[in-house]
C-alpha atoms as a PDB file:
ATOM      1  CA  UNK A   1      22.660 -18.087  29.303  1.00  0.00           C
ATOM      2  CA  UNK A   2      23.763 -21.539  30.025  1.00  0.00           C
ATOM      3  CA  UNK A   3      22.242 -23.988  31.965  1.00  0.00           C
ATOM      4  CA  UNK A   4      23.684 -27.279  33.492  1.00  0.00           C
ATOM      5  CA  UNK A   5      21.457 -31.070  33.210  1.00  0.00           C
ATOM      6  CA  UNK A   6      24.044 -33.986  34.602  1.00  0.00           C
ATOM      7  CA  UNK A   7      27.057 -32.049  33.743  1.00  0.00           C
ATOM      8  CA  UNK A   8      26.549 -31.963  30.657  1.00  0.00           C
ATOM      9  CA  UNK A   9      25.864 -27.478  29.640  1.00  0.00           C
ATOM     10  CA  UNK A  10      22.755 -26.429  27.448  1.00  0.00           C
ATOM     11  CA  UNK A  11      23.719 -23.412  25.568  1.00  0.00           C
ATOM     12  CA  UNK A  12      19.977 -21.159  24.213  1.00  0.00           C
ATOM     13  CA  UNK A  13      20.568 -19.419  20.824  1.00  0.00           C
ATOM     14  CA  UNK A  14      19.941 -15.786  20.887  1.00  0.00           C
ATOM     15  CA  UNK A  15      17.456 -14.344  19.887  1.00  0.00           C
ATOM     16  CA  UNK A  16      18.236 -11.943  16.451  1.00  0.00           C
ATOM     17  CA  UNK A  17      14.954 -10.071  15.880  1.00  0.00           C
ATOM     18  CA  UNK A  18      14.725  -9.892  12.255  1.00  0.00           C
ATOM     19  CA  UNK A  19      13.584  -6.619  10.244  1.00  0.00           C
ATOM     20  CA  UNK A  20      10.763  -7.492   8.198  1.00  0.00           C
ATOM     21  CA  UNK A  21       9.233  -4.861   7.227  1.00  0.00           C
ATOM     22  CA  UNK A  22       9.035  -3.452   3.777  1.00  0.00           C
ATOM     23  CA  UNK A  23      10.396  -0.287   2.656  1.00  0.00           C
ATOM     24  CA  UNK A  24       7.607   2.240   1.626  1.00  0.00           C
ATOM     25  CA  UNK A  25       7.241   5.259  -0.310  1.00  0.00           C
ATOM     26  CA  UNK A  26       5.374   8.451   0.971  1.00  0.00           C
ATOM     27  CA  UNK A  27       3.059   9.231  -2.034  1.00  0.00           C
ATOM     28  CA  UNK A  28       0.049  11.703  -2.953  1.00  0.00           C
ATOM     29  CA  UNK A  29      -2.598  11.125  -5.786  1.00  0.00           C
ATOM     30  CA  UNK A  30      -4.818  14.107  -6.071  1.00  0.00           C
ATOM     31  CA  UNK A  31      -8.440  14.241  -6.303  1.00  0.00           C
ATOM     32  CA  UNK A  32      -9.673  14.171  -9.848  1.00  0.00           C
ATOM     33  CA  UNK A  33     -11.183  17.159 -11.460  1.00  0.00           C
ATOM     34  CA  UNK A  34     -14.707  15.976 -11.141  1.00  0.00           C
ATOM     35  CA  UNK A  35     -14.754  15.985  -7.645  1.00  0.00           C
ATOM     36  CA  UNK A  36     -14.950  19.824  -7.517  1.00  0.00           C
ATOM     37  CA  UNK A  37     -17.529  19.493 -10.286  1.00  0.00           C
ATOM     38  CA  UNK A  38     -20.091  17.295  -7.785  1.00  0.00           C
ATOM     39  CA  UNK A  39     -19.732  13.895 -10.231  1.00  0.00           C
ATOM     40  CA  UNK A  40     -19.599  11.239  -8.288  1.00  0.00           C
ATOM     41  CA  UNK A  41     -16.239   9.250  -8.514  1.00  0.00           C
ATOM     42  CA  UNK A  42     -14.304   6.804  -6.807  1.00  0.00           C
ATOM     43  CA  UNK A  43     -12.371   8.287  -3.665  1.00  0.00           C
ATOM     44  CA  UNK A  44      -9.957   4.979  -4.282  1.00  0.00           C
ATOM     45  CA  UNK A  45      -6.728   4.131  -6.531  1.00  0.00           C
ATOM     46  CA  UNK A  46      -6.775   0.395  -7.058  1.00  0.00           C
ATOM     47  CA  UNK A  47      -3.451  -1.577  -7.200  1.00  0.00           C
ATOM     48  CA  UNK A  48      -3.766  -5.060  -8.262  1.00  0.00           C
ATOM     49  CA  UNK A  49      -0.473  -6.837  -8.286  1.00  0.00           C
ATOM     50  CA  UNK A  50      -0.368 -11.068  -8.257  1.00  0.00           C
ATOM     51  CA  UNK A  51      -3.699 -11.268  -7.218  1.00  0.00           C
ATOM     52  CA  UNK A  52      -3.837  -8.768  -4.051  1.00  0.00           C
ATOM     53  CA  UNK A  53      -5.794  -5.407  -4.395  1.00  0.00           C
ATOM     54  CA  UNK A  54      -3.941  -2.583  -2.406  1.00  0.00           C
ATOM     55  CA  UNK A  55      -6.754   0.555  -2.000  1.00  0.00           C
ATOM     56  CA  UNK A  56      -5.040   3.779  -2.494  1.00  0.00           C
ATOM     57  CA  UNK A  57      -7.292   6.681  -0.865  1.00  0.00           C
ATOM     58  CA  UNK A  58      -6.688   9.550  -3.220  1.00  0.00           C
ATOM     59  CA  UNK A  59      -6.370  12.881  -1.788  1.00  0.00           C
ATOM     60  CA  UNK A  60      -3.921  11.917   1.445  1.00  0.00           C
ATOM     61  CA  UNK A  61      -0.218  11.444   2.135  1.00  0.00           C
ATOM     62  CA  UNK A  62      -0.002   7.853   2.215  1.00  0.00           C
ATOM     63  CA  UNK A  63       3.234   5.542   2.587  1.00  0.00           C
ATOM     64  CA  UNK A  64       2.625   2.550   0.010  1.00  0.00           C
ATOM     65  CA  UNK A  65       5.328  -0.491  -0.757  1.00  0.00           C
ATOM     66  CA  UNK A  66       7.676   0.069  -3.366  1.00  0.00           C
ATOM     67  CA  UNK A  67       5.743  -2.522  -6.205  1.00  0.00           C
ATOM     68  CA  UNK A  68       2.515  -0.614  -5.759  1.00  0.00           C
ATOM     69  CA  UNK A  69       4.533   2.567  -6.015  1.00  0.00           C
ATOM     70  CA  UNK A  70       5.627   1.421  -9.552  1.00  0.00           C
ATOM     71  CA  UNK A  71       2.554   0.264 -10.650  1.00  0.00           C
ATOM     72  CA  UNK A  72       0.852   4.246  -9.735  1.00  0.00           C
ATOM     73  CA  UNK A  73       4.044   5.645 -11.103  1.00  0.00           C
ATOM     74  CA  UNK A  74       3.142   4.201 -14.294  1.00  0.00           C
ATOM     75  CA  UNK A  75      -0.511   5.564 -14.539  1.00  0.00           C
ATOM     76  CA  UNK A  76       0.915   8.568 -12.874  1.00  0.00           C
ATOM     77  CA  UNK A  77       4.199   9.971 -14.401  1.00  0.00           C
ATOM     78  CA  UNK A  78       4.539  12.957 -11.972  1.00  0.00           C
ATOM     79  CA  UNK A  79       4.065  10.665  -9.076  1.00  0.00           C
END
């Protein structure tokens, strides 16, 4: 849309909506085998990567970023 000030034309940029989200993977840890045992453990899978803890709630379908991902797929090969 252009708009006119003392004949001289104002041309607005458009607007490009940017993407920015960040791919994810769909992942499932399972519940350890103390939990059918009645041992208290800790329902959470903690991903620490440069100094930001990601909580992974184990037992659920979960969609995580791809660097967390690889950081469970190395304490978890069958991930």
């Amino acid at each position: 849309m252009a708009t006119k000030f003392n004949n001289a034309v104002t041309v607005e940029a458009p607007v490009i909506e940017q993407n920015n989200e960040v791919p994810r993977v769909r992942i499932f840890i399972s519940l350890p085998e103390e939990a059918s045992s009645g041992v208290k453990y800790d329902p959470y899978e903690h991903v620490t990567i440069n100094g930001e803890t990601t909580l992974v709630k184990r037992g659920e379908h979960l969609d995580v970023t791809v660097p967390v991902f690889v950081q469970l797929r190395n304490k978890y090969p069958n991930l």
